[in-house]
Each structure stands twice: as C-alpha cells, then as structure tokens.
C-alpha atoms as a PDB file:
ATOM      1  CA  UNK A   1     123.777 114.594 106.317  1.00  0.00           C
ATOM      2  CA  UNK A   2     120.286 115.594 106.719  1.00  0.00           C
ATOM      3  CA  UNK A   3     118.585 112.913 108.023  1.00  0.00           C
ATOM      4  CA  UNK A   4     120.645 109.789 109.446  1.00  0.00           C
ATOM      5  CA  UNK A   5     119.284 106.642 110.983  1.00  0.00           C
ATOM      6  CA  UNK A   6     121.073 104.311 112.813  1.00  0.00           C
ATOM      7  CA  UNK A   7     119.378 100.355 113.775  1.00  0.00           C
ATOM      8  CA  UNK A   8     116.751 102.205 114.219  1.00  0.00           C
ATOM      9  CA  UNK A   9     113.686 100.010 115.964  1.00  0.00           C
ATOM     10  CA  UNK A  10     109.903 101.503 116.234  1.00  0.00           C
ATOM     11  CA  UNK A  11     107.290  99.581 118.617  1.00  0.00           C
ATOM     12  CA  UNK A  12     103.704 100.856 119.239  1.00  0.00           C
ATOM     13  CA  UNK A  13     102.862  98.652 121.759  1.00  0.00           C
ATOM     14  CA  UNK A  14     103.866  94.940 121.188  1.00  0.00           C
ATOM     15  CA  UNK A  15     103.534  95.618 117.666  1.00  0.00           C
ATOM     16  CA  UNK A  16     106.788  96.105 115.825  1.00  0.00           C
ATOM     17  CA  UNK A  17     106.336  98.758 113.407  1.00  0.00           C
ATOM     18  CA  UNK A  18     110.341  98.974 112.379  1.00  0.00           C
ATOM     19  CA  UNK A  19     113.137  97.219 113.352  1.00  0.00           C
ATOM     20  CA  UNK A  20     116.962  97.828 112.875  1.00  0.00           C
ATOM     21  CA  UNK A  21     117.039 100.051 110.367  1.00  0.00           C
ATOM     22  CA  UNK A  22     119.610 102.607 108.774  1.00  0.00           C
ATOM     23  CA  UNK A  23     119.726 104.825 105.797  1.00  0.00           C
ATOM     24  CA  UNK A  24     120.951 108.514 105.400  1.00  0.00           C
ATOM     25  CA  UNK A  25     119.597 110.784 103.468  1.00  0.00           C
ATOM     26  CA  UNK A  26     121.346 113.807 102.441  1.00  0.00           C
ATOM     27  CA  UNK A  27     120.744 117.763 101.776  1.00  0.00           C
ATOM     28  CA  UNK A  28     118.882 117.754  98.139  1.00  0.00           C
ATOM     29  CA  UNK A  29     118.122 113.945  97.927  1.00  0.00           C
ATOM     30  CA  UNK A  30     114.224 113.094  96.193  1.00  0.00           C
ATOM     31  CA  UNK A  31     113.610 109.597  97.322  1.00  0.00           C
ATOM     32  CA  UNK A  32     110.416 107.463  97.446  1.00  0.00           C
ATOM     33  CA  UNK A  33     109.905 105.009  99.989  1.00  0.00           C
ATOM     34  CA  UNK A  34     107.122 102.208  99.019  1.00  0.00           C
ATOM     35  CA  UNK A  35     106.347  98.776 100.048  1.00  0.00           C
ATOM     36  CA  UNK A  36     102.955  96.686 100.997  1.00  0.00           C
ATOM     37  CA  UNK A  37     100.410  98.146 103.206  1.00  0.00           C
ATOM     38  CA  UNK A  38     101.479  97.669 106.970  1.00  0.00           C
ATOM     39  CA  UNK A  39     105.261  97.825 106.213  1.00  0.00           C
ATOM     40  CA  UNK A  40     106.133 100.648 108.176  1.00  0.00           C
ATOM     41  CA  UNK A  41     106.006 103.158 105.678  1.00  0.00           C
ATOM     42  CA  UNK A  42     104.243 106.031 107.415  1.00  0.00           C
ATOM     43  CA  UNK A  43     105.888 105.176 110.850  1.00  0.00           C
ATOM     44  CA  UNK A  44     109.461 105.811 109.178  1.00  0.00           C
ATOM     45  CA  UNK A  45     107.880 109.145 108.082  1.00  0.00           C
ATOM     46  CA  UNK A  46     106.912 110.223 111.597  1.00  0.00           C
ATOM     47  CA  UNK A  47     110.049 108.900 112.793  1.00  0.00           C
ATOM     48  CA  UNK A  48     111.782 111.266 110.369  1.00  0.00           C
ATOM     49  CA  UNK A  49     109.579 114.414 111.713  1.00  0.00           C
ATOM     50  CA  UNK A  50     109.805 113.392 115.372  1.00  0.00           C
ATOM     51  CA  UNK A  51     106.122 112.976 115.558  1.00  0.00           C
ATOM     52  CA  UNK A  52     107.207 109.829 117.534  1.00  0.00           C
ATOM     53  CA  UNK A  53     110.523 108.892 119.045  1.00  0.00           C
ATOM     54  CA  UNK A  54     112.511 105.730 118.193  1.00  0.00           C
ATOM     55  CA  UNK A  55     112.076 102.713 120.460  1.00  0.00           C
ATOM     56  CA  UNK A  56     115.990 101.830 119.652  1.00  0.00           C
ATOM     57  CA  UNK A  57     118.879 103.319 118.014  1.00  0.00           C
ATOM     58  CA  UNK A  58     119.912 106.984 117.403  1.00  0.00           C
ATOM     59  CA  UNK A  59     117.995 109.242 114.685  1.00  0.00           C
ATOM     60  CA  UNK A  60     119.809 112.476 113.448  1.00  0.00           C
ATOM     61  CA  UNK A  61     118.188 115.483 112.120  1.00  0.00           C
ATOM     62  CA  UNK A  62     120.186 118.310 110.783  1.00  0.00           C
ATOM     63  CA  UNK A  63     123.182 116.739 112.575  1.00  0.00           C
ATOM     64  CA  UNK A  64     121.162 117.089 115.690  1.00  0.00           C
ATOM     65  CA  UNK A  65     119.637 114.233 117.952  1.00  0.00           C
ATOM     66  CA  UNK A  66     116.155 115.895 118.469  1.00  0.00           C
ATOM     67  CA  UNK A  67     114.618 113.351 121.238  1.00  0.00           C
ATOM     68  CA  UNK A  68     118.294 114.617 123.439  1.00  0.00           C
ATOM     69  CA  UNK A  69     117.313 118.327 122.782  1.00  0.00           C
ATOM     70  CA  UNK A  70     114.710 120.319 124.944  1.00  0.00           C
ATOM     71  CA  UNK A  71     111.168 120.561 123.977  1.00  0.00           C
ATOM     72  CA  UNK A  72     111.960 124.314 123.013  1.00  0.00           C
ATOM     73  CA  UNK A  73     114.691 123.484 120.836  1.00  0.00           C
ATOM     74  CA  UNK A  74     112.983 120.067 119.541  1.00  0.00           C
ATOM     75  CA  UNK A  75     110.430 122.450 118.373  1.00  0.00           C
ATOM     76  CA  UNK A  76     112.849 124.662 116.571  1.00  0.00           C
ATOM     77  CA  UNK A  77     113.593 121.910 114.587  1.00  0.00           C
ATOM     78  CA  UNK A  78     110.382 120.851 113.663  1.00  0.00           C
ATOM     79  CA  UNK A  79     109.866 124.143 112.519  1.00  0.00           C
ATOM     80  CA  UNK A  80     112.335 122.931 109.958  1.00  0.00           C
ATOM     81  CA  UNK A  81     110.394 120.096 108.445  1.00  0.00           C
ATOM     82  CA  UNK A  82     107.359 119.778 106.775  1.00  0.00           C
ATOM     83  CA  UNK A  83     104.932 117.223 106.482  1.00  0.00           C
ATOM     84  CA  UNK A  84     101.914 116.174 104.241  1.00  0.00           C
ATOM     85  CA  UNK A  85      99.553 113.863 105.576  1.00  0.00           C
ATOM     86  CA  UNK A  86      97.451 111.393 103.592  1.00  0.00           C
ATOM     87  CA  UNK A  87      94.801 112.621 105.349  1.00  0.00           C
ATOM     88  CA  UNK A  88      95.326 116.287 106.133  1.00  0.00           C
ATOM     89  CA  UNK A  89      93.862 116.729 109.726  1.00  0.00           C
ATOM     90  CA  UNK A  90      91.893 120.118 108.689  1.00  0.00           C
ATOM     91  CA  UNK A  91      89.036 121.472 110.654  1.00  0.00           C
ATOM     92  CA  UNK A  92      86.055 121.305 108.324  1.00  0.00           C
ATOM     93  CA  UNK A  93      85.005 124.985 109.019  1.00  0.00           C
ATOM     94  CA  UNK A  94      88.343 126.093 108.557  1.00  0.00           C
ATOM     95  CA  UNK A  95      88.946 128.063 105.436  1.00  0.00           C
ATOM     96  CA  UNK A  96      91.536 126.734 103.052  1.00  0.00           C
ATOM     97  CA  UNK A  97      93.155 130.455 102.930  1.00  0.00           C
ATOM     98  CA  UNK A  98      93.850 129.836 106.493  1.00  0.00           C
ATOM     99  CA  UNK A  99      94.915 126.357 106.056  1.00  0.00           C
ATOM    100  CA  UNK A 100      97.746 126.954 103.886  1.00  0.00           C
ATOM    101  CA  UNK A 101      99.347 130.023 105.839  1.00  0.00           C
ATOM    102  CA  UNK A 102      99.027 127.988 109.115  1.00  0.00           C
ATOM    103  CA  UNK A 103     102.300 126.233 107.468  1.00  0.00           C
ATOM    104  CA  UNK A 104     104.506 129.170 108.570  1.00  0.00           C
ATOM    105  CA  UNK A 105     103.058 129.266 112.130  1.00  0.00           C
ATOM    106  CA  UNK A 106     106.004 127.393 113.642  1.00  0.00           C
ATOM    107  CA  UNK A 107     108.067 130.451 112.002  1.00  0.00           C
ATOM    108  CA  UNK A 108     105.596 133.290 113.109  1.00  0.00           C
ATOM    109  CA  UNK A 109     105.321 134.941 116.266  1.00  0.00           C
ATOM    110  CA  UNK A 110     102.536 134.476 118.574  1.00  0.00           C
ATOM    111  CA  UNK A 111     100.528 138.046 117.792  1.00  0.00           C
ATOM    112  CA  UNK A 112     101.144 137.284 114.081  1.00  0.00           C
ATOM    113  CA  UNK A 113      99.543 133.644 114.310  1.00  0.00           C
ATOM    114  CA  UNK A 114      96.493 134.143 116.311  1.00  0.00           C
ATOM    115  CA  UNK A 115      96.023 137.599 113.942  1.00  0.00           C
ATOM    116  CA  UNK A 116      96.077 134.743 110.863  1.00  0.00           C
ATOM    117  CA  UNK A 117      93.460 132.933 112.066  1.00  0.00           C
ATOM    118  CA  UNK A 118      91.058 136.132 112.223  1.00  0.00           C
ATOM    119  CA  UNK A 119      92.426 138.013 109.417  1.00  0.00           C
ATOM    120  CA  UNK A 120      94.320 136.102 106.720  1.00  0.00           C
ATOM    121  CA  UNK A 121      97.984 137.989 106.485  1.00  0.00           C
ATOM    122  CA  UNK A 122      99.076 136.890 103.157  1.00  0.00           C
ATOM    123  CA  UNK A 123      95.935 135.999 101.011  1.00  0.00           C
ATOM    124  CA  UNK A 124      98.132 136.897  97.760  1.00  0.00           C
ATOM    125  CA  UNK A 125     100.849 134.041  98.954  1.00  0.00           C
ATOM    126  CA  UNK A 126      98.184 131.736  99.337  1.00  0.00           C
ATOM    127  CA  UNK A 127      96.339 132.423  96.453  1.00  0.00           C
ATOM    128  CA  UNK A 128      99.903 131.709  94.334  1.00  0.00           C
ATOM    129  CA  UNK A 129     100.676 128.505  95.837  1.00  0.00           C
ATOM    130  CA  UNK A 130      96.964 126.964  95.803  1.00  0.00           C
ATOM    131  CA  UNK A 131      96.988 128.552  92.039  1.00  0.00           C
ATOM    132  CA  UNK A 132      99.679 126.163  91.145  1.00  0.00           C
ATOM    133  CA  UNK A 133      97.477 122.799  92.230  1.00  0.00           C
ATOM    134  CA  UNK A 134      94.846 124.602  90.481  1.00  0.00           C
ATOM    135  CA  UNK A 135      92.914 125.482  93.524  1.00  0.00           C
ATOM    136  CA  UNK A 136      92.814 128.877  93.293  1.00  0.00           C
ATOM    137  CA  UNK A 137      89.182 129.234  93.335  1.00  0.00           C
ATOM    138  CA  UNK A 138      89.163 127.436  96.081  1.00  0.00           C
ATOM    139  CA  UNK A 139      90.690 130.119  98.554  1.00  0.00           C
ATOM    140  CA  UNK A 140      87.527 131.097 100.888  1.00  0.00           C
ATOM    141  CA  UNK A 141      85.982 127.765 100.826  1.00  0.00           C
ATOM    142  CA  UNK A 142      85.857 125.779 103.696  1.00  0.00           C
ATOM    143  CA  UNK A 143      87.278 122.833 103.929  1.00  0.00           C
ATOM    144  CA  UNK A 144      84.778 120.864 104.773  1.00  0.00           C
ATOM    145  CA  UNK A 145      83.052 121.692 101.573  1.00  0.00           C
ATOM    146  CA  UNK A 146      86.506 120.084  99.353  1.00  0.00           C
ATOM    147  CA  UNK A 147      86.851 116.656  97.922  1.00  0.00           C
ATOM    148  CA  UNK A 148      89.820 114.375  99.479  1.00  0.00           C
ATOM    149  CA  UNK A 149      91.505 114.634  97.007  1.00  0.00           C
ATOM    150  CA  UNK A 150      91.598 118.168  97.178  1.00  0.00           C
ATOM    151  CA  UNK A 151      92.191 118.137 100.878  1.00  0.00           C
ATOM    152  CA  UNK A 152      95.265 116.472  99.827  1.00  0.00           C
ATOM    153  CA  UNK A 153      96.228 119.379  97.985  1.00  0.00           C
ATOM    154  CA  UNK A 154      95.807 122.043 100.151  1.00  0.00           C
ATOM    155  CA  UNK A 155      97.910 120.046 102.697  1.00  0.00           C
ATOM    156  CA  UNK A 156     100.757 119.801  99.468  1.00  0.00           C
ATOM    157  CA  UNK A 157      99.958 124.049  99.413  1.00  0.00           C
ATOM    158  CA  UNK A 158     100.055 124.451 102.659  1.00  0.00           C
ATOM    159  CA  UNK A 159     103.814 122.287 103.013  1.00  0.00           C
ATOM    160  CA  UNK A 160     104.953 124.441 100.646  1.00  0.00           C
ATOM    161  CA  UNK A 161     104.037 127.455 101.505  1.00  0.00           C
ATOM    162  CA  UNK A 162     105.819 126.805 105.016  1.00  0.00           C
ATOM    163  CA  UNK A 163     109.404 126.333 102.825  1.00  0.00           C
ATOM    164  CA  UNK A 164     110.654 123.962 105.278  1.00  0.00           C
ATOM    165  CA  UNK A 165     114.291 122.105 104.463  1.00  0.00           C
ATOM    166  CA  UNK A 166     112.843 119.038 104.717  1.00  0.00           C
ATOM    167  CA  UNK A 167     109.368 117.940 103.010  1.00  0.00           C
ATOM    168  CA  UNK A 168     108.225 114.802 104.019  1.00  0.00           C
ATOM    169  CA  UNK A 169     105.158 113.044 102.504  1.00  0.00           C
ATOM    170  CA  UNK A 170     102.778 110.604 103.147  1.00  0.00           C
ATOM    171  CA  UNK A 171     100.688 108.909 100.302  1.00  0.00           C
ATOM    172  CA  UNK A 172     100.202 112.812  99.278  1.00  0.00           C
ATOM    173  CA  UNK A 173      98.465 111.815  96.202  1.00  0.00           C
ATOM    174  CA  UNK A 174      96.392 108.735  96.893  1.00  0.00           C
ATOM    175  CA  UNK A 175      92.934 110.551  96.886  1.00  0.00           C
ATOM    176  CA  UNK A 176      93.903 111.649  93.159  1.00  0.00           C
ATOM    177  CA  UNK A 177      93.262 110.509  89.763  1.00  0.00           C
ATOM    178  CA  UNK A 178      96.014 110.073  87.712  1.00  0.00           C
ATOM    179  CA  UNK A 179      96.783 113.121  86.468  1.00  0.00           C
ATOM    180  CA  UNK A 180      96.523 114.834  89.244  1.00  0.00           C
ATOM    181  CA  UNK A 181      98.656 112.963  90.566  1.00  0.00           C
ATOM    182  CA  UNK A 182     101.307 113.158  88.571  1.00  0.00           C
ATOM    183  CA  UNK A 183     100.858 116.968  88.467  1.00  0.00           C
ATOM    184  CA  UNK A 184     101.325 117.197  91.883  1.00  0.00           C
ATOM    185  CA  UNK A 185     104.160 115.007  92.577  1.00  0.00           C
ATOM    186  CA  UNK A 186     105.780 116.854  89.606  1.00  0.00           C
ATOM    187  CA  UNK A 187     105.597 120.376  91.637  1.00  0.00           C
ATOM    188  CA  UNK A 188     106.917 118.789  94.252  1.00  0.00           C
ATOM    189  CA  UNK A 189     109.856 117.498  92.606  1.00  0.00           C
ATOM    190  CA  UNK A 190     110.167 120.717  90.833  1.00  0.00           C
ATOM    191  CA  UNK A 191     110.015 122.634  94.322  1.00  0.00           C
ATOM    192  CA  UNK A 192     112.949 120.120  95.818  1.00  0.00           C
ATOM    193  CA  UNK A 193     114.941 120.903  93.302  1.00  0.00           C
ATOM    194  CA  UNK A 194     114.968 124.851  93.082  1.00  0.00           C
ATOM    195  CA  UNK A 195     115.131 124.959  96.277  1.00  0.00           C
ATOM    196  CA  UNK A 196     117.604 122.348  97.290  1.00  0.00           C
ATOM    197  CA  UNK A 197     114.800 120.898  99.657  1.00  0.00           C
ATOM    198  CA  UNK A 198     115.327 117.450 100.988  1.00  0.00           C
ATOM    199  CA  UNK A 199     112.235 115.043  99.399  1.00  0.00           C
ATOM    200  CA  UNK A 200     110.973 111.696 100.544  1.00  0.00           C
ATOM    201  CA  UNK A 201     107.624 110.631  99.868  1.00  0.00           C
ATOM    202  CA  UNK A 202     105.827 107.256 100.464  1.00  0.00           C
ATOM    203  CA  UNK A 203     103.961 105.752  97.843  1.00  0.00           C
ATOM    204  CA  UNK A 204     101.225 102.826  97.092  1.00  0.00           C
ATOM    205  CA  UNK A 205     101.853 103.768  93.317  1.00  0.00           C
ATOM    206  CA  UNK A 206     105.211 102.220  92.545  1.00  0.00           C
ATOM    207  CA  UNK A 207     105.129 103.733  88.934  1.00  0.00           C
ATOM    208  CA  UNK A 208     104.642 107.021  90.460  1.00  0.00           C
ATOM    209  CA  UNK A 209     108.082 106.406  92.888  1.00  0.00           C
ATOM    210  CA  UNK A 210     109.922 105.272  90.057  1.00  0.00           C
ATOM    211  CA  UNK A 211     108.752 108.080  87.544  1.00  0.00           C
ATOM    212  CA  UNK A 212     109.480 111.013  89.693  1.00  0.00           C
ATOM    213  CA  UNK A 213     111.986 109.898  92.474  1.00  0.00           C
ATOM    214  CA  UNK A 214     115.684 109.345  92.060  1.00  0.00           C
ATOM    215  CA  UNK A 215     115.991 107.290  94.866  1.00  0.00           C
ATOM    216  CA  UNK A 216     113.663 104.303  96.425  1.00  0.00           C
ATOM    217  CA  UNK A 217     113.702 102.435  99.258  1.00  0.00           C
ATOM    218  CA  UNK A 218     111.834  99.479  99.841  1.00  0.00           C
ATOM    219  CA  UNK A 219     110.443  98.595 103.025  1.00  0.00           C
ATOM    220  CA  UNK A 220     108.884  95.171 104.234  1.00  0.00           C
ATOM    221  CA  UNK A 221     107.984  93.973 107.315  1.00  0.00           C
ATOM    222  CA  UNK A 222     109.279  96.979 109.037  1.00  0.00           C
ATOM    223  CA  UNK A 223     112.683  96.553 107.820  1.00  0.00           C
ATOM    224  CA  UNK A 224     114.933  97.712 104.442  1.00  0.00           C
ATOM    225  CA  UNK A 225     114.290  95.744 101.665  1.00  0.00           C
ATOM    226  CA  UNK A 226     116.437  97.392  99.211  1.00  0.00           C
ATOM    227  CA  UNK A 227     117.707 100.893  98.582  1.00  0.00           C
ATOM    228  CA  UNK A 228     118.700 101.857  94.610  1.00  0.00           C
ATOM    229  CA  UNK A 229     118.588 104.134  92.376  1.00  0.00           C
ATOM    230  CA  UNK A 230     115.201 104.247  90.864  1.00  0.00           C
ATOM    231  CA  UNK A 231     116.626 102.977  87.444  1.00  0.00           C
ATOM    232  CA  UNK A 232     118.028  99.837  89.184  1.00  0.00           C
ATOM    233  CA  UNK A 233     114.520  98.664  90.749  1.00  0.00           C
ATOM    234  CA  UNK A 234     113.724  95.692  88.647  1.00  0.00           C
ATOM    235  CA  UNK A 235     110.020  93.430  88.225  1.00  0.00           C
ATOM    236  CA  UNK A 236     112.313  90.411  90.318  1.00  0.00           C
ATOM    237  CA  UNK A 237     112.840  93.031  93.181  1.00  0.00           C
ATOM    238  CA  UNK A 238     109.397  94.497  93.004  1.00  0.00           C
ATOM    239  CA  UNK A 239     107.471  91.001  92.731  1.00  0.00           C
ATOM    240  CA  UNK A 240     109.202  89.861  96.413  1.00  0.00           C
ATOM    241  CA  UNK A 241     108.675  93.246  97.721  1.00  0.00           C
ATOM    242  CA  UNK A 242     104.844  93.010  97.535  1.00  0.00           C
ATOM    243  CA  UNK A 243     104.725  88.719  97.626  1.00  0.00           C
ATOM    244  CA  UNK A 244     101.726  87.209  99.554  1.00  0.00           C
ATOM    245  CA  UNK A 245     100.668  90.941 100.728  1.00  0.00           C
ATOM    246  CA  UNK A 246      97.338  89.350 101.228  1.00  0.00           C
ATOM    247  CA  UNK A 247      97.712  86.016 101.716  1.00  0.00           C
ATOM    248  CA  UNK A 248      97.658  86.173 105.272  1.00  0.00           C
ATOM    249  CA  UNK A 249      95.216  88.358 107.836  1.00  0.00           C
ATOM    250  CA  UNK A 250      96.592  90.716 110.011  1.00  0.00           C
ATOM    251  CA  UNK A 251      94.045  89.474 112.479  1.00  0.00           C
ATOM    252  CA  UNK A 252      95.563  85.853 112.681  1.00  0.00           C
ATOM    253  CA  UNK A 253      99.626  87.480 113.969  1.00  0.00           C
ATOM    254  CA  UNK A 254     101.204  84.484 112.669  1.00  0.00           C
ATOM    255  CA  UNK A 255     104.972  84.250 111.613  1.00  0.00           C
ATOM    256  CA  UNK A 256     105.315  86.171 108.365  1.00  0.00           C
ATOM    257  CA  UNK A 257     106.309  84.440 105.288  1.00  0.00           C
ATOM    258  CA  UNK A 258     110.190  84.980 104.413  1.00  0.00           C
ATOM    259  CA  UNK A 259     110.540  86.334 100.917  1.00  0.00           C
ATOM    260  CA  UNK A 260     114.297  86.667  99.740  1.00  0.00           C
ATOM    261  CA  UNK A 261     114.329  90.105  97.814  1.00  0.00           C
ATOM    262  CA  UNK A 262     116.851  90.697  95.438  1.00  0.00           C
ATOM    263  CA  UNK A 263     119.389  93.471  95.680  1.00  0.00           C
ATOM    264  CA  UNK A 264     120.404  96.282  93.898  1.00  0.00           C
END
C-alpha cells in the first residue's frame, strides 16, 4: 500500500481540520478528492506529503511511518513525492527554466543543485516537459512576468519533471480556463498511468474529478463522506456533499448543520 491512513485526526490550533479518518491508497491508484471549501481538502494533501504531521492516528507512506523516521530519512522520502500547489510558491525573478529542474533537487547532489541555479543543467528536459503544457516559449521568462494560470503549470512541469512515485495535487488547475484544464489534468492522468505513478488530486470542479479520476473521495467537515468509484458518484450524493456550503459564516463557529450523505 502506498499511502495508508489510519483515524487519522488534523488540528491547527483549536480548529479541527480532519478528524478520524482512514483510506488507503495503493501503487497506481488516480483518485480525486473534492468537497466544499474548508473541508479539509488541502490539509489531507499535506498530510499525505508530510508537510504537517497528524494530530492523531498513524499515517503510512511507502510502508513507512515518516513522522517515526529521522529528519534525514523523512527527507528521503519526501524526495519520493511530489506536490503541486494551487499556488506555486515561485520567486518572481526566478526563471521558469530553473523552476522546473528545481523538482529533482531533493534527488541531486549539493554541487549539482547550487550549479542549477547559476547555470541551468538540463535546459533540453525542461524545454520537453514545459513543451507539453504548451509553455515552451516560456523557458527564460521569469516568473513573475506569467499569468496564474500559467504559474500553475510550471508547478504541473516542474512535478513532473521531478518523476516522483507519488504526485499529489492541489486545485492544480483552478487558475485555468476550461480547456486548459482539461488538457492538463489529462497529462497528468496520462503520466500516472505510463508510469505507474500514484495520483490524487483535489478538485473544486467536480466534473473535472469525475471525468478524469477513477476514484473520488468526498470529504466534509473534515471527515470521509464517501469513497466510490467515480461511476458510482450520483446528483443525491453530490447535492449533500456541498448542502448549505454557504449558509452559514465561518466567522460565527456555530455547530455545523448535519447532512446525511448517501453511500456508494
């Protein structure tokens, strides 16, 4: 199993981001995770990439509990994963040639990483990989000078260029139009499977989840809502999954409303 979670709870703070929840994922799997704003959609992501550590329960990571490892070999397996922000955190004077081979720094040496960031050591490599988000053109410019949704790009070239075993996602293509979009999540899914690389991406576009993902999970409230095969989501199960999203402000913290969510 690639990734296994086990009652797994996430606080930040007094706020409960995720509570009690398990799911594995195995070596291959494409699955989308969506759900209303707030759910706890991007914290299960970090979870998954040890970005942040579990406030409860046991997460497992290429059979290994990362948070009982040492920082060395924590980082090790890191190096293993890849992840694409929503919001790529790229230095605006940073080129997007250097950008995209910074994904195999974790993999590099020292002398060879610093090198990169004078002297780009595989411009051809990134020029391939940025060619097939149609960016090409776009391999000297800074990145401060690119559009968000092409920043979102760059961080997709930039994942895979790294060829991690695990390619996590965050709301990759929410700065896109629609066909971009779908272009892009197609690569992706293309990518997983020739290279037998373990996919899960979250999405705020629950067509996109259910045109391109085999799996999806539904999260609300920081917990599982339901987990299915994409083809067994229905309009019932979708309708509670997003019920009274805005009814209520965040700002007031009252009780949230119970919605009953059909199962698979």
């Amino acid at each position: 199993m690639t990734i296994a979670l086990n009652d797994v709870g996430l606080r930040h703070g007094q706020v409960r981001a995720l509570e009690s929840v398990s799911l594995h994922i195995a070596e291959g799997e494409r699955v989308a995770i969506i759900g209303p704003s707030g759910a706890g959609k991007s914290s299960l992501l970090h979870l998954m990439a040890t970005a942040v550590q579990p406030s409860a329960g046991r997460l497992e990571l290429f059979g290994e509990q990362p948070w009982a490892l040492s920082a060395r070999a924590r980082q090790r397996l890191r190096a293993r994963v890849g992840l694409v922000h929503q919001a790529p955190p790229l230095p605006p004077r940073q080129r997007v040639v250097t950008a995209v081979l910074a994904g195999r720094l974790g993999q590099w040496g020292t002398l060879r990483g610093l090198l990169n960031l004078v002297y780009p050591t595989d411009v051809a490599g990134a020029r391939d990989v940025l060619g097939e988000l149609g960016l090409a053109e776009k391999l000297f410019v800074q990145c401060g000078q690119l559009s968000g949704g092409q920043l979102q790009r760059v961080g997709i070239a930039r994942a895979l260029y790294q060829r991690p075993e695990v390619l996590l996602a965050d709301e990759p293509v929410s700065a896109m139009d629609p066909v971009l979009a779908d272009h892009s999540l197609s690569l992706l899914n293309r990518h997983a499977r020739a290279h037998g690389v373990t996919l899960v991406a979250s999405l705020h576009a629950v067509e996109l989840a259910l045109t391109h993902f085999p799996r999806v999970i539904g999260i609300r409230e920081g917990q599982i809502a339901f987990d299915c095969a994409a083809e067994a989501v229905s309009n019932q199960m979708l309708d509670a999954l997003y019920a009274n999203e805005k009814l209520v402000p965040q700002a007031l913290q009252e009780p949230a409303l119970t919605v009953q969510i059909p199962r698979c």
